[in-house]
Protein backbone atom coordinates (compact mmCIF):
# COMPACT_ATOMS: atom_id res chain seq x y z
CA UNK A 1 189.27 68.18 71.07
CA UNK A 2 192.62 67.70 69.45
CA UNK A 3 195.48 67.54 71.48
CA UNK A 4 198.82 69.22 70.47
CA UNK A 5 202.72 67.69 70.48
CA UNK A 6 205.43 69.60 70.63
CA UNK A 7 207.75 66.57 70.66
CA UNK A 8 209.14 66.68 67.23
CA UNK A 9 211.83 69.10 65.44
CA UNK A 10 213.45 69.35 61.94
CA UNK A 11 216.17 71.14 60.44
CA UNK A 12 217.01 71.73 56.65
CA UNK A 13 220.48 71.16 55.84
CA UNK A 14 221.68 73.91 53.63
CA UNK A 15 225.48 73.41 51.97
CA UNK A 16 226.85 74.13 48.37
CA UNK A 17 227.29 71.47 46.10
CA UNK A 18 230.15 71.88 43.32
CA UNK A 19 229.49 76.06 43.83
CA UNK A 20 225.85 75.43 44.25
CA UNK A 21 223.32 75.97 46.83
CA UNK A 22 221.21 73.09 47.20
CA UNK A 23 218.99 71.29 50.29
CA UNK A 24 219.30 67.92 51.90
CA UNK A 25 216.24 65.79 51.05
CA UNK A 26 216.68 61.82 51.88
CA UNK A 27 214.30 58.96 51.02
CA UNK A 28 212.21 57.50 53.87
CA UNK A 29 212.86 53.38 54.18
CA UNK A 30 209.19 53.29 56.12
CA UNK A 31 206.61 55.04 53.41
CA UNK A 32 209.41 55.84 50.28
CA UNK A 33 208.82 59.13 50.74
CA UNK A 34 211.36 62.03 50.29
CA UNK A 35 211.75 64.55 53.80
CA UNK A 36 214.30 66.61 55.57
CA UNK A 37 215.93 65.79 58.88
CA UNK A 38 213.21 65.07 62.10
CA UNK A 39 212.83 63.19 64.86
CA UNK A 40 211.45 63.11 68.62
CA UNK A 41 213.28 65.36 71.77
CA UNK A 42 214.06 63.01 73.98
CA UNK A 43 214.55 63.09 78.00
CA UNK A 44 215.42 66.34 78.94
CA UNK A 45 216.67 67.87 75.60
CA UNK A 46 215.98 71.29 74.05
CA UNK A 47 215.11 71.62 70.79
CA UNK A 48 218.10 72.99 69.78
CA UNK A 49 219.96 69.88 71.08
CA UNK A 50 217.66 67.65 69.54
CA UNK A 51 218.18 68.12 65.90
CA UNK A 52 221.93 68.25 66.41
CA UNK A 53 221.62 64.53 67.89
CA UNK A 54 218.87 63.88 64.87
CA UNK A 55 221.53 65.51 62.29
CA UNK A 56 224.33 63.14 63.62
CA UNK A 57 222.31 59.73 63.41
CA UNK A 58 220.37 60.11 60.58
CA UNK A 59 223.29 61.82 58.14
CA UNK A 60 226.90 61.86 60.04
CA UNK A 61 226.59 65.82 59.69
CA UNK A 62 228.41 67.24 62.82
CA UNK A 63 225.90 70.68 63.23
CA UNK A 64 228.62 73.65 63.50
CA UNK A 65 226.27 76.58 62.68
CA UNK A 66 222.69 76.34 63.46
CA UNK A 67 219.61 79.04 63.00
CA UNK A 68 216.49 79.17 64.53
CA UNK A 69 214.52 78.79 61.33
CA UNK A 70 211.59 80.71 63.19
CA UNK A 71 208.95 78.42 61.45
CA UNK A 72 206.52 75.70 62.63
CA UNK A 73 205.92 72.95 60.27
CA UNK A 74 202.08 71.43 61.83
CA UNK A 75 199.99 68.59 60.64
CA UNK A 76 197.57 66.31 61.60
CA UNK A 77 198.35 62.39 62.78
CA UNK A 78 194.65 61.01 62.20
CA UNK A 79 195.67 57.68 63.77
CA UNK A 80 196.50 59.40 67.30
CA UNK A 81 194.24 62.48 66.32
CA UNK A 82 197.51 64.54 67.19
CA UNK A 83 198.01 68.00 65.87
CA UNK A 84 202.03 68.39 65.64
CA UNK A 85 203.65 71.28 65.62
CA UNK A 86 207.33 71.35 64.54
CA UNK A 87 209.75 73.88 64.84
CA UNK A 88 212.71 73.87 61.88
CA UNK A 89 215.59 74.78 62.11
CA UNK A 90 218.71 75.91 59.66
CA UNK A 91 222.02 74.09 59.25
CA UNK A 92 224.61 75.57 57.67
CA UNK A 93 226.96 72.98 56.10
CA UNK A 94 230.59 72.84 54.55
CA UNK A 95 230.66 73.11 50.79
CA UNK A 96 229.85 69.19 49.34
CA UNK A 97 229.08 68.22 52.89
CA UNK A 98 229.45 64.57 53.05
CA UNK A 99 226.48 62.32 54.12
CA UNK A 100 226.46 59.35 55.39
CA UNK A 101 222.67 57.83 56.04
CA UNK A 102 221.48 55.73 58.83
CA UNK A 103 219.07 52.66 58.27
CA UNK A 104 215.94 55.41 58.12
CA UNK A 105 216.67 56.13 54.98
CA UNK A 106 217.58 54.30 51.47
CA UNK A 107 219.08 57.38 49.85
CA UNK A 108 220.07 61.23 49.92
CA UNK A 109 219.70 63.76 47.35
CA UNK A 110 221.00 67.44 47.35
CA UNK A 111 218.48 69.71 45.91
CA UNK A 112 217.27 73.02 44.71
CA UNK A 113 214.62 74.29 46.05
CA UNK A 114 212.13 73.36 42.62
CA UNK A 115 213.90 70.03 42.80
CA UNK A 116 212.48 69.30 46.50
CA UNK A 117 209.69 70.60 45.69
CA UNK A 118 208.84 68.17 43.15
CA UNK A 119 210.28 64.91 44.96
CA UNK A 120 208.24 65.93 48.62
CA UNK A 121 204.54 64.78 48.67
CA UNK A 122 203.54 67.11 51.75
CA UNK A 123 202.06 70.76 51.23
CA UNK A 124 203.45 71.31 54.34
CA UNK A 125 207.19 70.09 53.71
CA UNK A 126 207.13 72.80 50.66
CA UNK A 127 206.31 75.87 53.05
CA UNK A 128 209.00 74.84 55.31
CA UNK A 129 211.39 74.64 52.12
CA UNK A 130 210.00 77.74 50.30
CA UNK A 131 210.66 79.64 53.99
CA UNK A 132 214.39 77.92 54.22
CA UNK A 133 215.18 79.04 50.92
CA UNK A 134 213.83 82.69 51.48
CA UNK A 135 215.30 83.51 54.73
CA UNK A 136 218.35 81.19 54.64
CA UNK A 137 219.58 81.07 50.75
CA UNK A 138 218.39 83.96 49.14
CA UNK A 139 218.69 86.31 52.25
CA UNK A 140 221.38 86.63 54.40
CA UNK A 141 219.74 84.92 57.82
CA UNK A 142 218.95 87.74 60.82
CA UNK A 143 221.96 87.07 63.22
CA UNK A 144 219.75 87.04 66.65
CA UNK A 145 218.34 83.59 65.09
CA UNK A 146 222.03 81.72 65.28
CA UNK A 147 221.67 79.51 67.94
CA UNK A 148 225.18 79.68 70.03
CA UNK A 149 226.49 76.19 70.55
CA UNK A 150 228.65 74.73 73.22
């Protein structure tokens, strides 16, 4: 048997860059790898409230408008013979959103969606960005998936 987590959320920052739309990839310090924003719920947190505390450590991005990206990223952790499943969400940023990394990553990169494609290693991190892209970028997002904050 294979247990499954549901401890673990992500979000795709989404912002135009000098009248461009690009996605927020950052390098990994622990594997040198290139991702999105993740990280673990903690206590008694929703999801929701989860990535806006994730967005906020790992970049300095204050989340102001945040979709339900209504996608689960899922993989396998051999090591704990885990099967995650992660829901994504969509954050909308100011044009040239600022960033500002924490220590869990050596550097940030704003990127079209071929360009993330090609830096991310993970079959997986491509759906989620190839869904993002389709639903978020190209496509006005449906308005029942805007998560209402505070």
């Amino acid at each position: 048997m294979i247990p499954l987590s549901t401890a673990i959320v992500s979000g795709v920052a989404i912002s135009n860059i000098n009248g461009v739309t690009k996605i927020l990839l950052m390098k990994r310090t622990k594997g040198g790898y290139w991702c999105h924003v993740a990280g673990s719920i903690e206590g008694d947190e929703n999801g929701w409230e989860a990535i806006i505390r994730e967005f906020k450590e790992e970049t300095n991005i204050d989340v102001q408008c945040l979709y339900n990206g209504h996608f689960i990223d899922r993989f396998y952790e051999p090591h704990v013979n885990v099967m995650q499943l992660i829901p994504v969400f969509a954050v909308y940023c100011p044009d040239n959103q600022k960033v500002e990394l924490n220590d869990e990553h050596t550097e940030y990169k704003w990127c079209s969606l071929e360009e993330a494609i090609e830096l991310t290693p993970y079959p997986g991190q491509h759906d989620v960005y190839r869904h993002i892209w389709s639903y978020f970028v190209d496509n006005k997002p449906n308005e029942r998936l805007k998560i209402e904050l505070g």
